[in-house]
N, C-alpha and C. Protein backbone atom coordinates (compact mmCIF):
# COMPACT_ATOMS: atom_id res chain seq x y z
N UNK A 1 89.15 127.04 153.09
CA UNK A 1 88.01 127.85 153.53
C UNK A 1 86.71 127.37 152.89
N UNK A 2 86.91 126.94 151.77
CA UNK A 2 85.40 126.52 151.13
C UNK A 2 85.30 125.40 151.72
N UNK A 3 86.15 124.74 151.76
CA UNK A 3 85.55 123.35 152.21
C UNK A 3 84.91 123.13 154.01
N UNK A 4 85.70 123.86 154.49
CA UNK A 4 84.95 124.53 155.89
C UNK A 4 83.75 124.92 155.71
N UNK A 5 83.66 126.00 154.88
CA UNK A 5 82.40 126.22 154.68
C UNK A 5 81.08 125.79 153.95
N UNK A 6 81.41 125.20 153.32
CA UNK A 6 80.78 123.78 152.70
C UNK A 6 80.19 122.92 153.29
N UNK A 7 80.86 122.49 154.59
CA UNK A 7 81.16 121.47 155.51
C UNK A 7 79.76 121.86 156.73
N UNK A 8 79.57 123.46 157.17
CA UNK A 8 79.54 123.80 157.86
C UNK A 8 77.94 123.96 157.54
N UNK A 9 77.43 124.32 156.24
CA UNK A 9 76.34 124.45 155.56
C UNK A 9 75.72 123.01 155.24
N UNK A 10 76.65 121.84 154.87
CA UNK A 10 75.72 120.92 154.55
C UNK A 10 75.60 120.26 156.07
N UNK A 11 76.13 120.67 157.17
CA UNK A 11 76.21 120.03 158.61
C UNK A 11 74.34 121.07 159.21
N UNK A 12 74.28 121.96 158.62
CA UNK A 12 72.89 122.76 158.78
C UNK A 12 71.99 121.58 158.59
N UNK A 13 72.17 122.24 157.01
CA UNK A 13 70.90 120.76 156.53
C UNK A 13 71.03 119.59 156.69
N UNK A 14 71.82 118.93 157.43
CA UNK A 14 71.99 117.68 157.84
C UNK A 14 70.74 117.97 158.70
N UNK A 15 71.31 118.45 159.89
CA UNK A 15 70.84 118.76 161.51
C UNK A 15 69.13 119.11 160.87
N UNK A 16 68.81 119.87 159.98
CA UNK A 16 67.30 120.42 159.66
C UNK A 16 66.30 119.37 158.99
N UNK A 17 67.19 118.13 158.68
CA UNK A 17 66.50 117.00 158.51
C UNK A 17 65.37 116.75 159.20
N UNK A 18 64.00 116.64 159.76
CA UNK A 18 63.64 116.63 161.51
C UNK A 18 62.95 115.19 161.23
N UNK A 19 63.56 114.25 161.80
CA UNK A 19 63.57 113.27 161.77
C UNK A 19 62.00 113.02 162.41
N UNK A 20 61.80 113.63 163.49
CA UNK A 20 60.32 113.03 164.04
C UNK A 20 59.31 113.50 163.17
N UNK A 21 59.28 114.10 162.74
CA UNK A 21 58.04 114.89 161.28
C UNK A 21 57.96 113.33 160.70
N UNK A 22 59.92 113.03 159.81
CA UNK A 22 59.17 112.51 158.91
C UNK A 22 58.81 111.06 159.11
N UNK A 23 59.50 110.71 159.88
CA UNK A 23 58.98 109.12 160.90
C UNK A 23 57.43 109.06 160.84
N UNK A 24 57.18 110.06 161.71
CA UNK A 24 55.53 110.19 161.59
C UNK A 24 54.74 110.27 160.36
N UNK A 25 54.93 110.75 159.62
CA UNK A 25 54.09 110.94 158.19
C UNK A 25 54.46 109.57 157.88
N UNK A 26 55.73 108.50 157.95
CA UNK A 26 56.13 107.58 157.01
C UNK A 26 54.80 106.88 157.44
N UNK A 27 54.91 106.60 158.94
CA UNK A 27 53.93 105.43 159.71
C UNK A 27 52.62 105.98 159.91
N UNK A 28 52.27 107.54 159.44
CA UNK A 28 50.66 107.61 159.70
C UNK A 28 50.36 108.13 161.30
N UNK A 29 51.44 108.53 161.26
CA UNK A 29 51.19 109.21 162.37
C UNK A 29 50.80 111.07 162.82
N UNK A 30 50.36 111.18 164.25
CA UNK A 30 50.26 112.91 163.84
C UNK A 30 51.64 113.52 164.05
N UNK A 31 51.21 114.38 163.61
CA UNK A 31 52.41 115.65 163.54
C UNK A 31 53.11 116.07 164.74
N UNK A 32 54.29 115.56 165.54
CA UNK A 32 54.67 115.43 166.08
C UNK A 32 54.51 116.86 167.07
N UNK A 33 54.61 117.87 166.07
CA UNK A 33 54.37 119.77 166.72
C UNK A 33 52.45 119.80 167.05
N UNK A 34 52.09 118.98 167.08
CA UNK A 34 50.16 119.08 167.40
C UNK A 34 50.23 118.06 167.97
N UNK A 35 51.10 117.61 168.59
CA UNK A 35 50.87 116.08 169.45
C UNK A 35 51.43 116.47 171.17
N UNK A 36 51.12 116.08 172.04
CA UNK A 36 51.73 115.96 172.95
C UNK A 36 52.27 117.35 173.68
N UNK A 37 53.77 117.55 173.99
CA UNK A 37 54.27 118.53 174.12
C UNK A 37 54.10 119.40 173.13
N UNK A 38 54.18 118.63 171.73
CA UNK A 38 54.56 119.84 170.75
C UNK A 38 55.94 119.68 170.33
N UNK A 39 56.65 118.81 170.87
CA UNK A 39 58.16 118.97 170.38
C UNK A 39 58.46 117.46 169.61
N UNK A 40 59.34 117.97 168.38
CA UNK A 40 59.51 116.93 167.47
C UNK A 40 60.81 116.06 167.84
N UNK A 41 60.74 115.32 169.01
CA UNK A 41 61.84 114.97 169.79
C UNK A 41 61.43 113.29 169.50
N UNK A 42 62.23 112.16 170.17
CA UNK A 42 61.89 111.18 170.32
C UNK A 42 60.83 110.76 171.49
N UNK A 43 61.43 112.30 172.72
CA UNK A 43 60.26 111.71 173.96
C UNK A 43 59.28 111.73 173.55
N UNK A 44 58.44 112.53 172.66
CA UNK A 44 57.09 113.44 172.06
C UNK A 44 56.66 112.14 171.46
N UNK A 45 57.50 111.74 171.01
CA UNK A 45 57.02 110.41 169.93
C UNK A 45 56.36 109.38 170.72
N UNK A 46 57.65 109.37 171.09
CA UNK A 46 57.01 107.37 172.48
C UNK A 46 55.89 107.84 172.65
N UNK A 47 55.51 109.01 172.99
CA UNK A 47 53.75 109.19 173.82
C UNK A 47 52.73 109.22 172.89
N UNK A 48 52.92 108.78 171.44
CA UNK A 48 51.87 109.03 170.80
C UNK A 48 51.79 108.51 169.90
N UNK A 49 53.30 107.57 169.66
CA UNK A 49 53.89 107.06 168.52
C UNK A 49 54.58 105.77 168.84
N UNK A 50 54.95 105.11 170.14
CA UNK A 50 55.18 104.04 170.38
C UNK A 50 56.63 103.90 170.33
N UNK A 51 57.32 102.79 171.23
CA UNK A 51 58.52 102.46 170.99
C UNK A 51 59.32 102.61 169.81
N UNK A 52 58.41 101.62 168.81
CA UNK A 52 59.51 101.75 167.20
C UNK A 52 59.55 103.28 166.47
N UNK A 53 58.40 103.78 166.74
CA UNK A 53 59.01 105.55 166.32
C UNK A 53 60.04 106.47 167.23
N UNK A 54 59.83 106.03 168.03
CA UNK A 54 61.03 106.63 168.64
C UNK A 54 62.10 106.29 169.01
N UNK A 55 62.37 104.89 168.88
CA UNK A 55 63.79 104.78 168.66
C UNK A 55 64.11 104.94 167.20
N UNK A 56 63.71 105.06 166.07
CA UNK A 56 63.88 105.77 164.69
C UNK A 56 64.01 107.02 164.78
N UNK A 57 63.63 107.75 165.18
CA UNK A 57 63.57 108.95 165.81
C UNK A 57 64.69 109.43 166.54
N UNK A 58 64.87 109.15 167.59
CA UNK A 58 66.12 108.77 168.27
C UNK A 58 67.48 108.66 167.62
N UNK A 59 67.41 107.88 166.75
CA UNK A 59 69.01 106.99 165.77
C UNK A 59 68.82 108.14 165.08
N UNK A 60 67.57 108.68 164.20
CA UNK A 60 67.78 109.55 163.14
C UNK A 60 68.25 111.23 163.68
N UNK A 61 68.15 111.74 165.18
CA UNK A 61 68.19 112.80 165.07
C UNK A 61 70.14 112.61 166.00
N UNK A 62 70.25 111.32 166.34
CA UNK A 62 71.98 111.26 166.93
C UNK A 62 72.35 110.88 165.79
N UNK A 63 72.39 110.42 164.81
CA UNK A 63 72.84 110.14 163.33
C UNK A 63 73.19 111.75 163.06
N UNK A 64 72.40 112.38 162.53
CA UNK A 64 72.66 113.84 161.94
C UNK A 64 73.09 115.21 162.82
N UNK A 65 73.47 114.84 163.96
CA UNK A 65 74.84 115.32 164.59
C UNK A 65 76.23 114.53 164.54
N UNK A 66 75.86 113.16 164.45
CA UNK A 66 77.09 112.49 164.25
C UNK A 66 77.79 112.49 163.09
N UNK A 67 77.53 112.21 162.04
CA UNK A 67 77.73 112.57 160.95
C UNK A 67 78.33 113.39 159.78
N UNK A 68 77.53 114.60 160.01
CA UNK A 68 78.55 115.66 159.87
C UNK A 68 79.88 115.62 159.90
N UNK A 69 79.89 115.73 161.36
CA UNK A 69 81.34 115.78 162.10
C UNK A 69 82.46 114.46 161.85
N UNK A 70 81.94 113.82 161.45
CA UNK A 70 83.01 112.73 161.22
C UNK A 70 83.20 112.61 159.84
N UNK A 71 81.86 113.42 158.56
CA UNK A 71 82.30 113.59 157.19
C UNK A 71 83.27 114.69 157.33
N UNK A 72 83.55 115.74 158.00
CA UNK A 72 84.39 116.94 158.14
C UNK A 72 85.61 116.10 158.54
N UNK A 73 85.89 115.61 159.14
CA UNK A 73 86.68 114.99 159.92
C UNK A 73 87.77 114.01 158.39
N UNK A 74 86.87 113.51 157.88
CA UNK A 74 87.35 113.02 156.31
C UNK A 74 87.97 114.08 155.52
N UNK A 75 87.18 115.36 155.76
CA UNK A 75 87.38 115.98 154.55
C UNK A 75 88.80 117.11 155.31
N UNK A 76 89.41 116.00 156.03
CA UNK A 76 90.42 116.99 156.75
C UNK A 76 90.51 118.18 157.76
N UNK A 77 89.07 118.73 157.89
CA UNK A 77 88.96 120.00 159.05
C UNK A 77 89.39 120.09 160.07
N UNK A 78 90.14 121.30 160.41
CA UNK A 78 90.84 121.21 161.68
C UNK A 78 89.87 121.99 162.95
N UNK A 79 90.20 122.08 163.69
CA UNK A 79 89.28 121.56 165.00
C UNK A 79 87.97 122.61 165.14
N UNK A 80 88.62 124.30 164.59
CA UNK A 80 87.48 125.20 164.24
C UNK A 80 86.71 124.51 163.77
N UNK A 81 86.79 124.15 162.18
CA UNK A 81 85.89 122.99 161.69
C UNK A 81 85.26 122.79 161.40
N UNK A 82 85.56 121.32 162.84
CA UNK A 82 84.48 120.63 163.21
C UNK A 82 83.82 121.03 164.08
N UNK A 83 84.06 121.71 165.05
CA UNK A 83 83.65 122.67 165.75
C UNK A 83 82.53 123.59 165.34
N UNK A 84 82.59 124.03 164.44
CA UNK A 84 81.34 124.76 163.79
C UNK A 84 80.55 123.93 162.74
N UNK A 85 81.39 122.78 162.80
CA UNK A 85 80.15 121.74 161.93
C UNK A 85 79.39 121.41 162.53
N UNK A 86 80.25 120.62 163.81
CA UNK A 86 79.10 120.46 165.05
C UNK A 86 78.03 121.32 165.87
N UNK A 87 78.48 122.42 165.60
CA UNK A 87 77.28 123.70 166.10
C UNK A 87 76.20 123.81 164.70
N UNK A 88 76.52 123.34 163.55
CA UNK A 88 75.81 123.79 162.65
C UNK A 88 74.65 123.22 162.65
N UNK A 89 74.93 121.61 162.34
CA UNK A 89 74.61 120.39 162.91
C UNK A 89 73.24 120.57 164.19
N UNK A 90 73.71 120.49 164.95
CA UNK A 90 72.67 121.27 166.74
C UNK A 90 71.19 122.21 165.80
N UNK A 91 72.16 123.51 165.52
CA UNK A 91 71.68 124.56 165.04
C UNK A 91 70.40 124.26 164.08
N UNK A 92 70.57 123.55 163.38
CA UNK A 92 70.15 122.54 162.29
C UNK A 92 68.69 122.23 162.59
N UNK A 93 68.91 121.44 163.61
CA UNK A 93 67.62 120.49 164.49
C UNK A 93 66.81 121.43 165.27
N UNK A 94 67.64 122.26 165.89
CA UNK A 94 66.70 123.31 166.68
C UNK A 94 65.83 124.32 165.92
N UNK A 95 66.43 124.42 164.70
CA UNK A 95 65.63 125.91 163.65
C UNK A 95 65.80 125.46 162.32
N UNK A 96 65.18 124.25 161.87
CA UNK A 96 65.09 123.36 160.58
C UNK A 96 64.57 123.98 159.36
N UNK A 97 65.54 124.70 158.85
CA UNK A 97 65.16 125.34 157.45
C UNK A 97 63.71 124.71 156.66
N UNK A 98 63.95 123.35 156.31
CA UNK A 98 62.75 122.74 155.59
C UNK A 98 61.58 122.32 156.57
N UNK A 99 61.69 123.08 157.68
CA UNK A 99 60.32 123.07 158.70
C UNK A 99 59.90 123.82 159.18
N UNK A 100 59.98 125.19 158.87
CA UNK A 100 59.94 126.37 159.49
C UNK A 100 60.58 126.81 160.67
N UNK A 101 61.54 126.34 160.59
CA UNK A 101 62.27 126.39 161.76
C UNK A 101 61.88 126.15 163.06
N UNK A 102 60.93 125.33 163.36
CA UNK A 102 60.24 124.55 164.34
C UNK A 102 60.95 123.47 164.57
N UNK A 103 62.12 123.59 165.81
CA UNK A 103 62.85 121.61 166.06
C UNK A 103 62.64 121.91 166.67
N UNK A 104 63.47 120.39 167.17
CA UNK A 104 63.03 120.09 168.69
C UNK A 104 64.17 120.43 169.61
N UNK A 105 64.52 120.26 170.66
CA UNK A 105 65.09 120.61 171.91
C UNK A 105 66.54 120.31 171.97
N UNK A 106 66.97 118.84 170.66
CA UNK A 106 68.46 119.15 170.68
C UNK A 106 69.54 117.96 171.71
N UNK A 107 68.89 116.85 172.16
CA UNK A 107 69.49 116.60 173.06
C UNK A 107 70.42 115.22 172.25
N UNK A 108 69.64 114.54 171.45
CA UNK A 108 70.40 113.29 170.83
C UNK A 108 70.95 113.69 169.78
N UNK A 109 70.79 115.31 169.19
CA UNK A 109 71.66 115.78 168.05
C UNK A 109 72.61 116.10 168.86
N UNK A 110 72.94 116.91 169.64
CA UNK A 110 73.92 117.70 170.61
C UNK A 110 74.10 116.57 171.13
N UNK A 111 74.12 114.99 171.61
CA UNK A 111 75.03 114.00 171.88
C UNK A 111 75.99 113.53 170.63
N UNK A 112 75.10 113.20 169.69
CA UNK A 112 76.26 112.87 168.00
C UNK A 112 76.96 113.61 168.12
N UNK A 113 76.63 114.85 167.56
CA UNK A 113 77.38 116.41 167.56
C UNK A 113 79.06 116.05 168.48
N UNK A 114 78.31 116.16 169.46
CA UNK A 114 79.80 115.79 170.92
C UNK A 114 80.56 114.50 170.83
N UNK A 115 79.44 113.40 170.12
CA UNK A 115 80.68 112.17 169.95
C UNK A 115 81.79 112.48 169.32
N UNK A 116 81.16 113.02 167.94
CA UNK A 116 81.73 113.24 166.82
C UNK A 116 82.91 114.07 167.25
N UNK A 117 83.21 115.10 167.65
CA UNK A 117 83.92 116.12 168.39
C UNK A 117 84.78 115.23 169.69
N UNK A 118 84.36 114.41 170.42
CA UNK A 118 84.92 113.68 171.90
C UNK A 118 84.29 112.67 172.03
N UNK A 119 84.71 111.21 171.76
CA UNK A 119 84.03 110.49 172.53
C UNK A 119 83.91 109.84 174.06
N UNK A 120 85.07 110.39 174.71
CA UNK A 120 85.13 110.34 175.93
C UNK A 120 84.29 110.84 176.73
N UNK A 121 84.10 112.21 176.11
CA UNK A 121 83.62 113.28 176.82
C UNK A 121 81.68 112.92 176.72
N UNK A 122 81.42 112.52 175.57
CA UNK A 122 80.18 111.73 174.94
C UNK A 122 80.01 110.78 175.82
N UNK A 123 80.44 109.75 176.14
CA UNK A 123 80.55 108.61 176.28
C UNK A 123 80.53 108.63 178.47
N UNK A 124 80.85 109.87 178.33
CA UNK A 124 80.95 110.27 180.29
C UNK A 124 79.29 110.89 180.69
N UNK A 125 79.67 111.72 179.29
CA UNK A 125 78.14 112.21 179.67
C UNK A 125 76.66 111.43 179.29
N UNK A 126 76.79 110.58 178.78
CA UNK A 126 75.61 109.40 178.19
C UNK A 126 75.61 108.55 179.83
N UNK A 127 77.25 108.23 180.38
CA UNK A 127 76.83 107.44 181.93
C UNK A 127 75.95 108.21 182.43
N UNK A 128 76.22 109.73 183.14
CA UNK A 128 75.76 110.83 183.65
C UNK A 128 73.84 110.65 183.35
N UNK A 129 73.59 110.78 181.97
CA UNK A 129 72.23 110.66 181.69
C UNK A 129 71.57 109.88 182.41
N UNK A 130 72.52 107.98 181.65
CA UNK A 130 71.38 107.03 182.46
C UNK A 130 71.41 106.87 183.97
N UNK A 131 72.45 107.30 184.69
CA UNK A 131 72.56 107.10 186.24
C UNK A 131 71.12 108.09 186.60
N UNK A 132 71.05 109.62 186.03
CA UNK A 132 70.28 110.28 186.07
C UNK A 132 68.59 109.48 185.89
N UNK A 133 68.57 108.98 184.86
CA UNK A 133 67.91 108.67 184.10
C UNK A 133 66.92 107.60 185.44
N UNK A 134 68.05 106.54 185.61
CA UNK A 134 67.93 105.28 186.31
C UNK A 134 67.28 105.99 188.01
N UNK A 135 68.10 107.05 188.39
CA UNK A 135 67.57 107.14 189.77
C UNK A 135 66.33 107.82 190.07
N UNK A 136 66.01 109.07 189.31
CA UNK A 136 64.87 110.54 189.53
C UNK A 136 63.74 109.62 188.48
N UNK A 137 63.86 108.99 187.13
CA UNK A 137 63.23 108.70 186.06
C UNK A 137 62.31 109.89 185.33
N UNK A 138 63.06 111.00 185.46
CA UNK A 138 63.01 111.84 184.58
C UNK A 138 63.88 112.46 183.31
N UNK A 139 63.13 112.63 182.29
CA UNK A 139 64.04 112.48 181.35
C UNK A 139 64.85 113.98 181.08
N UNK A 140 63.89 115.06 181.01
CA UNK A 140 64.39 116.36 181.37
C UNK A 140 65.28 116.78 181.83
N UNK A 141 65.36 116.13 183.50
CA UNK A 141 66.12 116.62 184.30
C UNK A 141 67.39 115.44 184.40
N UNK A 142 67.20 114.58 183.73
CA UNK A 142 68.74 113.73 183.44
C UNK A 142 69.50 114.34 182.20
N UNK A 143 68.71 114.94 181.31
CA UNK A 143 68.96 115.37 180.26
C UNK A 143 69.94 117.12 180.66
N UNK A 144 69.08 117.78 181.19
CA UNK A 144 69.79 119.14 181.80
C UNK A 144 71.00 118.73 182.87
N UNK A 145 70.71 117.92 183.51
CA UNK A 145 71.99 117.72 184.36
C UNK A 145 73.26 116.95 183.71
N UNK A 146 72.98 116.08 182.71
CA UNK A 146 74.23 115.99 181.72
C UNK A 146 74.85 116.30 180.77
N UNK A 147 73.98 117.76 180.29
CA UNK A 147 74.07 118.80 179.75
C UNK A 147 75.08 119.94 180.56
N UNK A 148 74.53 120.24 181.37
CA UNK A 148 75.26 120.90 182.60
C UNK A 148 76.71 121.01 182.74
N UNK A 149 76.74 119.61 183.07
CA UNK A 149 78.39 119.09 183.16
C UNK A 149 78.92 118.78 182.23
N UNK A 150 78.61 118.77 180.96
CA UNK A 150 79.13 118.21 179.68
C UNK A 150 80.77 119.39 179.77
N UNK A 151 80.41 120.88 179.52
CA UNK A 151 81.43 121.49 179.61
C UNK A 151 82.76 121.23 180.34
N UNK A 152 82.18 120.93 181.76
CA UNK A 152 83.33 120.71 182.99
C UNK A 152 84.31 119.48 182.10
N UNK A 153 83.84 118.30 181.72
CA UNK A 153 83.83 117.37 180.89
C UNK A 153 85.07 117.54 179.77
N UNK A 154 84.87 118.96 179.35
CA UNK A 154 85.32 119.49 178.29
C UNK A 154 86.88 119.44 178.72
N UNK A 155 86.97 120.64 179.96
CA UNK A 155 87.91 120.93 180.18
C UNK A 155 88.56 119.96 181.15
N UNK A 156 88.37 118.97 181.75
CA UNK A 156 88.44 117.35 182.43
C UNK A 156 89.36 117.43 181.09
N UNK A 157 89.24 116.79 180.02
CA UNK A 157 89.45 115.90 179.14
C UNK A 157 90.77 116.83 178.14
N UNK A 158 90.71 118.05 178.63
CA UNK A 158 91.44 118.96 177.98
C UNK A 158 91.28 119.00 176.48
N UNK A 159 89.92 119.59 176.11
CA UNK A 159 89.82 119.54 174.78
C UNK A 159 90.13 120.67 174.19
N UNK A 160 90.22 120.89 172.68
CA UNK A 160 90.76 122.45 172.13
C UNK A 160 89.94 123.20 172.83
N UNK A 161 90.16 124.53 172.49
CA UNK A 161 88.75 125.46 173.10
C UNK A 161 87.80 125.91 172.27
N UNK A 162 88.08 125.44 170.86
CA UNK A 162 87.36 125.72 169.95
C UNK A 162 86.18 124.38 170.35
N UNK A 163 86.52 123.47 170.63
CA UNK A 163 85.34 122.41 170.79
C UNK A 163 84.65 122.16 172.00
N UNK A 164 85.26 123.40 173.26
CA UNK A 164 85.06 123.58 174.40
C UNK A 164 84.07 124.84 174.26
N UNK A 165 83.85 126.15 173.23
CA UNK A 165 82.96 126.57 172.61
C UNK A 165 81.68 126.29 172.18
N UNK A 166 82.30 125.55 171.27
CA UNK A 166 80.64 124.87 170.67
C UNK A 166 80.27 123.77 171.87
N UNK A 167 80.29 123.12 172.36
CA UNK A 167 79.83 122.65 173.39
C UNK A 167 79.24 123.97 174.29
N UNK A 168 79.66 124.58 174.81
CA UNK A 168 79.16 125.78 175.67
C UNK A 168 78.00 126.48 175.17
N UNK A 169 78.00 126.65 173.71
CA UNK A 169 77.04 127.12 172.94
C UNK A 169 75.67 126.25 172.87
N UNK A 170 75.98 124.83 172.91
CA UNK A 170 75.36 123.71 172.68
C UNK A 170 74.49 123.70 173.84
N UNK A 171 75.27 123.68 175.18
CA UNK A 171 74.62 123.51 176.11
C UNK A 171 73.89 124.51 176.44
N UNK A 172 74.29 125.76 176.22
CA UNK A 172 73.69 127.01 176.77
C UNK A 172 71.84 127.11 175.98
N UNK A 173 71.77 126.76 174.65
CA UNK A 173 70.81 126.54 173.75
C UNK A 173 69.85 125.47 174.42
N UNK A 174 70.12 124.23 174.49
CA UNK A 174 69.72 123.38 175.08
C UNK A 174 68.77 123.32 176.15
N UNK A 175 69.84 124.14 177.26
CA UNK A 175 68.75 124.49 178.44
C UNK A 175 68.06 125.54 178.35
N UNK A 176 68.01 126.65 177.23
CA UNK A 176 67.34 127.06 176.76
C UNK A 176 65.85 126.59 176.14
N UNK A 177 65.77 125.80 175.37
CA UNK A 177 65.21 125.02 174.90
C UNK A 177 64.71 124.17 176.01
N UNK A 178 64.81 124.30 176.69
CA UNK A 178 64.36 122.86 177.91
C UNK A 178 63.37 123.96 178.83
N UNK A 179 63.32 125.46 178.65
CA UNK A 179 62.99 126.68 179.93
C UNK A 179 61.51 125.92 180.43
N UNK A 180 60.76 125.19 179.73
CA UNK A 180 59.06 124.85 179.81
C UNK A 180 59.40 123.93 181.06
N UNK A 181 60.14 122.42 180.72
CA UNK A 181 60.73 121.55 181.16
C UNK A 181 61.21 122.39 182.91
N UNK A 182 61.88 123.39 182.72
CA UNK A 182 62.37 123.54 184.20
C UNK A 182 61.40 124.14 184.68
N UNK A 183 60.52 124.69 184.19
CA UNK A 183 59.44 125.79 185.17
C UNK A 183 58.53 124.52 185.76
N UNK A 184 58.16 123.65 184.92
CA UNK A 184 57.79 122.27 185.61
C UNK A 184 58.36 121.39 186.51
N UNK A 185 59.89 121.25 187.05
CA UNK A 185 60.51 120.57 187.39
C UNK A 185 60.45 121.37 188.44
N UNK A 186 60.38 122.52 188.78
CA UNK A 186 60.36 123.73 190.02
C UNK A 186 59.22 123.78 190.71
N UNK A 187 58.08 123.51 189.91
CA UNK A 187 56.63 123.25 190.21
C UNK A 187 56.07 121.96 190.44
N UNK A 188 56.89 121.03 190.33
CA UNK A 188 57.04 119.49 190.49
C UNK A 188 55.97 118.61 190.14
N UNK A 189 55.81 119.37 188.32
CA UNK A 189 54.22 119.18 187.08
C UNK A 189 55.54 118.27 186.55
N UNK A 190 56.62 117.89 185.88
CA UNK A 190 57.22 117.51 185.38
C UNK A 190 56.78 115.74 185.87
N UNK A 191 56.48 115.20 184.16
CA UNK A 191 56.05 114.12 183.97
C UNK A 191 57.47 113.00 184.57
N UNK A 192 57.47 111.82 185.23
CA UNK A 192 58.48 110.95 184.65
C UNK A 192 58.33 109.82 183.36
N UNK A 193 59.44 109.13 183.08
CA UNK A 193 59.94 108.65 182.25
C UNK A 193 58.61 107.03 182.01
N UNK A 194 57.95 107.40 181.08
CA UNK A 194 56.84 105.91 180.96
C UNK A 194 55.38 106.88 181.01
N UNK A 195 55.75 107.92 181.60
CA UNK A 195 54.44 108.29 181.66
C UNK A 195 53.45 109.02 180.46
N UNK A 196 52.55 109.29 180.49
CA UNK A 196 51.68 109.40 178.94
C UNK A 196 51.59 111.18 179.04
N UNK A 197 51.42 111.83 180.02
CA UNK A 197 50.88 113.36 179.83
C UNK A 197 52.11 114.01 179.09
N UNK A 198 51.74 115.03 178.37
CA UNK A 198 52.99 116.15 177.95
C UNK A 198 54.32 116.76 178.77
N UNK A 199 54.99 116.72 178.20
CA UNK A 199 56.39 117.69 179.13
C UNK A 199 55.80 119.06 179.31
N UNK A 200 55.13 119.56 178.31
CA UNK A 200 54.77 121.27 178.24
C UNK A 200 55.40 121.54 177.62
């Protein structure tokens, strides 16, 4: 039990790390929450911060969902877990203790998170993205639609249901987190993928 819970707490502050803050301060950049959308994501970055911050950005916020879950995974946890490491993890990035609980939206933590937990299921839904990605060239709505199906995914692959949970939780948050993103995508204000204006 301690070590679950141990597991489950340092998988928080993993996830509350917020990688685009500190990218930005390293390179002199602005504050990722007064920039752009406002969200401390990798997309937020590219628009204001250039390729190399956001793929740092990027690695650093799928790193600290991945992570976790595969140190739990060492430390023996059975599927609850990782399961709630991996939600902790998510949880982490979205409401970042050492940031006022200001993250970002969750989408390359909640991919680690899910490797770490399935890589099949990871690895189906990353095709899903870029096909998305590749045809509409929106990032939002490749992002919600392989979010979407991640669950179905779940139960495709017959995973515990404890990791068919936190996924559900994951996703449900997510598109939560995305509500700006869809009221734009309905109103057809939603930026594509290269382009310079804000998501909202």
């Amino acid at each position: 039990m301690l070590i679950t819970l141990s597991s489950i707490v340092l998988g928080y502050l993993a996830g509350s790390i917020s990688t685009a803050i500190l990218v930005c301060r390293a390179m002199g950049l602005p504050d990722p929450r007064s920039e752009g959308s406002r969200n401390p994501g990798a997309t937020n970055v590219l628009r204001f911060g250039g390729k190399k911050a956001a793929a740092i950005t990027l690695a650093g916020d799928f790193l600290k969902g991945l992570l976790p879950v595969l140190f739990a995974r060492l430390a023996g946890l059975e599927e609850i877990g990782l399961a709630l490491t991996a939600l902790a993890a998510f949880l982490g990035h979205l409401y970042p203790v050492f940031f006022g609980f200001e993250g970002g939206k969750g989408v390359a933590t909640a991919f680690g998170a899910i490797l770490g937990l399935s890589w099949p299921v990871a690895l189906v839904a990353l095709a899903i993205w870029l096909f998305m990605a590749f045809v509409v060239r929106i990032s939002s709505l490749s992002a919600l639609t392989a979010a979407a199906l991640t669950p179905l995914l779940g139960w495709w692959f017959s995973l515990p249901p404890a990791y068919n949970v936190a996924i559900l939780a994951m996703v449900i948050l997510l598109i939560w987190r995305h509500r700006s993103n869809i009221r734009n995508l309905l109103s057809g204000a939603e930026d594509k993928i290269g382009t310079d204006r804000p998501e909202g």
